[in-house]
Protein backbone atom coordinates (compact mmCIF):
# COMPACT_ATOMS: atom_id res chain seq x y z
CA UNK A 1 53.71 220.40 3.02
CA UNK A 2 50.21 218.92 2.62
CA UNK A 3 47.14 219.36 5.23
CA UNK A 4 47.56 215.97 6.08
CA UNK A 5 51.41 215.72 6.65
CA UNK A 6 51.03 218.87 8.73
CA UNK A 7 47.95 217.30 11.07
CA UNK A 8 50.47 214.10 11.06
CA UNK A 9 52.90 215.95 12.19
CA UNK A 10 51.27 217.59 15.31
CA UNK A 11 49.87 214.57 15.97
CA UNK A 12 53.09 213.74 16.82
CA UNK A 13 54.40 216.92 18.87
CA UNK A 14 51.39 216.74 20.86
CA UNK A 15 52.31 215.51 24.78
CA UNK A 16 50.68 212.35 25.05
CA UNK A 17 48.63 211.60 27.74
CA UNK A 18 49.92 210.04 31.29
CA UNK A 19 51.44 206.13 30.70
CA UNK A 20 50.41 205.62 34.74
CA UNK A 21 47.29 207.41 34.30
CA UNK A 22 45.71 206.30 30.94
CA UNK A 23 43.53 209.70 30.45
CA UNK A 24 45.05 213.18 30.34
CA UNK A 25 44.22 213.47 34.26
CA UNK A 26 42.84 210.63 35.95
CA UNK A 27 43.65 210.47 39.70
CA UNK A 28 44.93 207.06 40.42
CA UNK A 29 43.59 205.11 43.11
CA UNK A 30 45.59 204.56 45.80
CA UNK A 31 46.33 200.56 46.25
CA UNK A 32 47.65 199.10 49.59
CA UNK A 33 47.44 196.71 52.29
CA UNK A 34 47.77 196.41 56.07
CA UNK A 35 50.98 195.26 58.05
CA UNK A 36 50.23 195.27 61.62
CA UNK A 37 48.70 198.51 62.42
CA UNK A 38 50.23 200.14 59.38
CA UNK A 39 48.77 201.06 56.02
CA UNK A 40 51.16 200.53 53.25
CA UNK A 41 50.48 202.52 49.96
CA UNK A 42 51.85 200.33 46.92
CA UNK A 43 51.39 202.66 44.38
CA UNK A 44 52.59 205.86 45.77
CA UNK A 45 54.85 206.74 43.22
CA UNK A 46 52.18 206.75 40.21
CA UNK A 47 49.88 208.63 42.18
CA UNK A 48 52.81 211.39 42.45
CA UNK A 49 53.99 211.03 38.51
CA UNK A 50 50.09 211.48 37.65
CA UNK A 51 49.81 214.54 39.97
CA UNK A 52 53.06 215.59 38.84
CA UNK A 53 54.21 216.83 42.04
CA UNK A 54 57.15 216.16 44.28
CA UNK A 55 56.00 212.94 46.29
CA UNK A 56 57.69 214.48 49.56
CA UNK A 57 54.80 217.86 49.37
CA UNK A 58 51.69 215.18 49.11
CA UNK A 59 53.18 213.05 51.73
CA UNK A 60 53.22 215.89 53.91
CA UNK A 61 50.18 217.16 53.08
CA UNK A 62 48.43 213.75 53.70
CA UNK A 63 50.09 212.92 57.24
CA UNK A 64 49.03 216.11 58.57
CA UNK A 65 45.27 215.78 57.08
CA UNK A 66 45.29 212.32 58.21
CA UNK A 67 46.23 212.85 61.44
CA UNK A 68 49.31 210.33 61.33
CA UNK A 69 53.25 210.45 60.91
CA UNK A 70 54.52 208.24 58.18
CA UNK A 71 57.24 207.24 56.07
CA UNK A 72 58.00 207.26 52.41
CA UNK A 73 59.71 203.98 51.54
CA UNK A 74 60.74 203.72 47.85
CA UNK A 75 57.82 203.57 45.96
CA UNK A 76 55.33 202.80 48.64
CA UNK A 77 53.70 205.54 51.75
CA UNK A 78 53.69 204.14 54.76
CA UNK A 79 51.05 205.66 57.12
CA UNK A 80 51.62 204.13 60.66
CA UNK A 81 48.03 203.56 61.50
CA UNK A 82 45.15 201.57 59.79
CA UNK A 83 43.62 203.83 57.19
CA UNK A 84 40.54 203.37 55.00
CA UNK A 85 41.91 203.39 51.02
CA UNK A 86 38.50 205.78 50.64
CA UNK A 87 40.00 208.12 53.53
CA UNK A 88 42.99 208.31 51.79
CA UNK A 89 41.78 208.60 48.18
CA UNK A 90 39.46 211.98 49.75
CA UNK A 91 42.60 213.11 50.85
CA UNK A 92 44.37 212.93 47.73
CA UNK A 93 41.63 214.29 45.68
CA UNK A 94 41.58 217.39 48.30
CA UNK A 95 45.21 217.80 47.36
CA UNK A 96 44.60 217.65 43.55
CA UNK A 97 41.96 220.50 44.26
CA UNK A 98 44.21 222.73 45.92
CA UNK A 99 47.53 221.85 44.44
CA UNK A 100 46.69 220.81 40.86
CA UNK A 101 43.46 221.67 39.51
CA UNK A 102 43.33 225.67 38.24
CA UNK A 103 41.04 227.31 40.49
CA UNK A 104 40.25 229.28 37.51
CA UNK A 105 40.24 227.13 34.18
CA UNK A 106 39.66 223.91 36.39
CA UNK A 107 42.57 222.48 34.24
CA UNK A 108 45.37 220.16 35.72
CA UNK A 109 48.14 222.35 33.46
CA UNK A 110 49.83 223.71 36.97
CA UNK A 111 52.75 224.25 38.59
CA UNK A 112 54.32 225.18 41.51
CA UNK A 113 56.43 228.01 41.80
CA UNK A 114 58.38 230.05 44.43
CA UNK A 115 58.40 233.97 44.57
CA UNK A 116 59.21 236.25 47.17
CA UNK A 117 58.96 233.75 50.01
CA UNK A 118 55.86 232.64 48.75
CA UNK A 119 54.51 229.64 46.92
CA UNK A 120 51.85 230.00 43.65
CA UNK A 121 50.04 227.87 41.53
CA UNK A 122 50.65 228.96 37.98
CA UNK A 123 48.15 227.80 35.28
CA UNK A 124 50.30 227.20 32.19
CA UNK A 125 47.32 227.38 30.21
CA UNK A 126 45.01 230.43 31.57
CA UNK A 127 48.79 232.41 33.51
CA UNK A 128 46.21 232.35 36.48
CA UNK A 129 48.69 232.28 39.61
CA UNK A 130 47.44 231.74 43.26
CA UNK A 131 48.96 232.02 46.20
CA UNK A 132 49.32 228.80 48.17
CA UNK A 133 48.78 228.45 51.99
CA UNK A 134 50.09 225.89 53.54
């Protein structure tokens, strides 16, 4: 094969980058409104597929740093009190930080695994692992 078939070709077998997200990691803003005295997250579900984690862990995480119970309702959070979208965006970012960013490599190439009753963040792209406290 030719140099240029070759580069054409891994072109190709290269993961391309998040359809929700645009870049390779951008954290997605979270969009919403208020019903009542309820803040309703619309997007919920790209946030998740761009932090490529399981939307029930960042729920969690973000009702207990936001002080509030909530709901996950299809594609949309549903924090039951009236939340600044900054608040919550600082919140998600936090969880990107300690969840999804490589403490090591500062790449978003992570995931979560399970060993010995404990939970790591492995680096697929350094094999830095850390454990996770929760």
């Amino acid at each position: 094969m030719e140099y240029a078939d070759l580069l054409n070709k891994a072109y190709k077998d290269v993961k391309q980058n998040c359809p929700v997200c645009g870049e390779r990691f951008e954290l997605k803003k979270p969009e919403g409104h208020f019903e009542g005295n309820k803040t309703i997250i619309t997007n919920f579900s790209q946030i998740a597929s761009c932090l490529r984690r399981d939307p029930e862990h960042i729920a969690k995480f973000l009702f207990k740093q936001l002080a509030t119970p909530g709901d996950i309702s299809g594609d949309r959070l549903i924090l039951i009190k009236k939340m600044p979208s900054e608040r919550v965006c600082e919140k998600i970012r936090l969880y990107a930080d300690l969840y999804v960013i490589c403490p090591n490599c500062k790449k978003p190439d992570t995931e979560m695994i399970q060993l010995n009753n404990q939970q790591f963040l492995k680096c697929m792209a350094c094999g830095n692992k850390k454990l996770i406290h929760d």
